[in-house]
C-alpha atoms as a PDB file:
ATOM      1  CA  UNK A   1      -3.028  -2.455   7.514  1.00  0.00           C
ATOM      2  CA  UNK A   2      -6.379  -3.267   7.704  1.00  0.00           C
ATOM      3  CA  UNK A   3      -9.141  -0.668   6.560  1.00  0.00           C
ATOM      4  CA  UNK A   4     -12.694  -0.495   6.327  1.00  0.00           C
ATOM      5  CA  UNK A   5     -14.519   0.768   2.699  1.00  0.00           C
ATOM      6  CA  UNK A   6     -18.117   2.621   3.422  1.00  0.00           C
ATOM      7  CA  UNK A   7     -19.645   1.660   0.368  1.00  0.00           C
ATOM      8  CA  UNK A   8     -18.359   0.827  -3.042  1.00  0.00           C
ATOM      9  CA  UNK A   9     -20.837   1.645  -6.221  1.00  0.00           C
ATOM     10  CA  UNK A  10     -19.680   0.003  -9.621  1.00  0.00           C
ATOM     11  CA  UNK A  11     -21.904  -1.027 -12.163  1.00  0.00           C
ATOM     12  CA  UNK A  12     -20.887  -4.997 -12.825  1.00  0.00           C
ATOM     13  CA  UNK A  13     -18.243  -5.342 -15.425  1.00  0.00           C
ATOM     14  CA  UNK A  14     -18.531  -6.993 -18.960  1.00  0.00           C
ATOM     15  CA  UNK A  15     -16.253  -9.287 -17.845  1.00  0.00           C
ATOM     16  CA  UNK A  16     -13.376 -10.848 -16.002  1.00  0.00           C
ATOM     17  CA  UNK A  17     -11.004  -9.203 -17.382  1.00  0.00           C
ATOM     18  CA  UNK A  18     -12.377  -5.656 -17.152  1.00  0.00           C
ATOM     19  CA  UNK A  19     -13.127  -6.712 -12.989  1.00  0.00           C
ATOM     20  CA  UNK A  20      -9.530  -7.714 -12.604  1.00  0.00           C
ATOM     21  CA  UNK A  21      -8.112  -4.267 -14.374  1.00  0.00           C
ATOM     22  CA  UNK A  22     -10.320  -2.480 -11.887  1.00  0.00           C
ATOM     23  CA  UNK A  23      -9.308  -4.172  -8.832  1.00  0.00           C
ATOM     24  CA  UNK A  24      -5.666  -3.927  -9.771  1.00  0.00           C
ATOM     25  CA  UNK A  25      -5.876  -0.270 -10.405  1.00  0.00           C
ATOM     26  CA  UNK A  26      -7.189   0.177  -6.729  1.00  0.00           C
ATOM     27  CA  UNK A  27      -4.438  -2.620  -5.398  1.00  0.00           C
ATOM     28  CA  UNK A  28      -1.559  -0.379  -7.192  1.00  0.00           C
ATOM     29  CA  UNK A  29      -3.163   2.799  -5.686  1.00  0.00           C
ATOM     30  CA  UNK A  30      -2.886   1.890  -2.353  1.00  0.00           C
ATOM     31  CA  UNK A  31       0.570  -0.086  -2.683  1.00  0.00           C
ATOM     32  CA  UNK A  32       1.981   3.164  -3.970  1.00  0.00           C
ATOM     33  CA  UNK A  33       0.924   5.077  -0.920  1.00  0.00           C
ATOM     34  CA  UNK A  34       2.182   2.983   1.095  1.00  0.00           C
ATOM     35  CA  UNK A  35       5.586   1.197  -0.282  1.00  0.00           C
ATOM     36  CA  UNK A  36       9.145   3.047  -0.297  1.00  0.00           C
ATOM     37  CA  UNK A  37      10.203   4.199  -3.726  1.00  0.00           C
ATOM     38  CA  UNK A  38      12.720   1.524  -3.859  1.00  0.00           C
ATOM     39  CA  UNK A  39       9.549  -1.280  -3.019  1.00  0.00           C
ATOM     40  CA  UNK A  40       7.799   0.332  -5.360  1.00  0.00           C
ATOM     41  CA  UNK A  41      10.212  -0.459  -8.312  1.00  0.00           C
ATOM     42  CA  UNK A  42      10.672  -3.673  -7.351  1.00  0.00           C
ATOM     43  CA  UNK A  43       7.070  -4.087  -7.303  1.00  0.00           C
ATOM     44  CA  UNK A  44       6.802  -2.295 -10.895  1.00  0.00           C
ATOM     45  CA  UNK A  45       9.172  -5.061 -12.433  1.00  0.00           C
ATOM     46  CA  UNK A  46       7.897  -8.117 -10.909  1.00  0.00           C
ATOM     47  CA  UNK A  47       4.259  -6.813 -12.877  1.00  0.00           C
ATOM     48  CA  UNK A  48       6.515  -6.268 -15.619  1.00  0.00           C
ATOM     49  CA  UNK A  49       7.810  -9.794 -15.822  1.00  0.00           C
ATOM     50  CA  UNK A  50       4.574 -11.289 -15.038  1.00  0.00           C
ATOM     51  CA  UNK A  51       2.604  -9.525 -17.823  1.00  0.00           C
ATOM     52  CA  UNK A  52       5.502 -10.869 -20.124  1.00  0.00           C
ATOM     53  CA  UNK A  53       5.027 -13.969 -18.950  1.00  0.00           C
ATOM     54  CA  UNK A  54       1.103 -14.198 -19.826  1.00  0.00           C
END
């Protein structure tokens, strides 16, 4: 499971939050490639409970 990135150009973020969309974006991306449908949705509503819980 372990991959290497070439290079990565992003100009820096206004701030934490905008970083932390950005990075989850690319988390879900590759967690949907590579998770069963059925992982997937499981996945889906444990974000959907933790957003609720914020």
């Amino acid at each position: 499971m372990h991959s290497k990135i070439r290079s990565v150009t992003m100009e820096i973020p206004k701030d934490m939050f905008e970083l932390q969309e950005r990075y989850s974006k690319a988390i879900v991306k590759i967690l949907v490639k590579r998770l069963s449908p059925k992982q997937l949705n499981e996945f889906i509503d444990k974000a959907i409970n933790m957003s609720k819980q914020l």
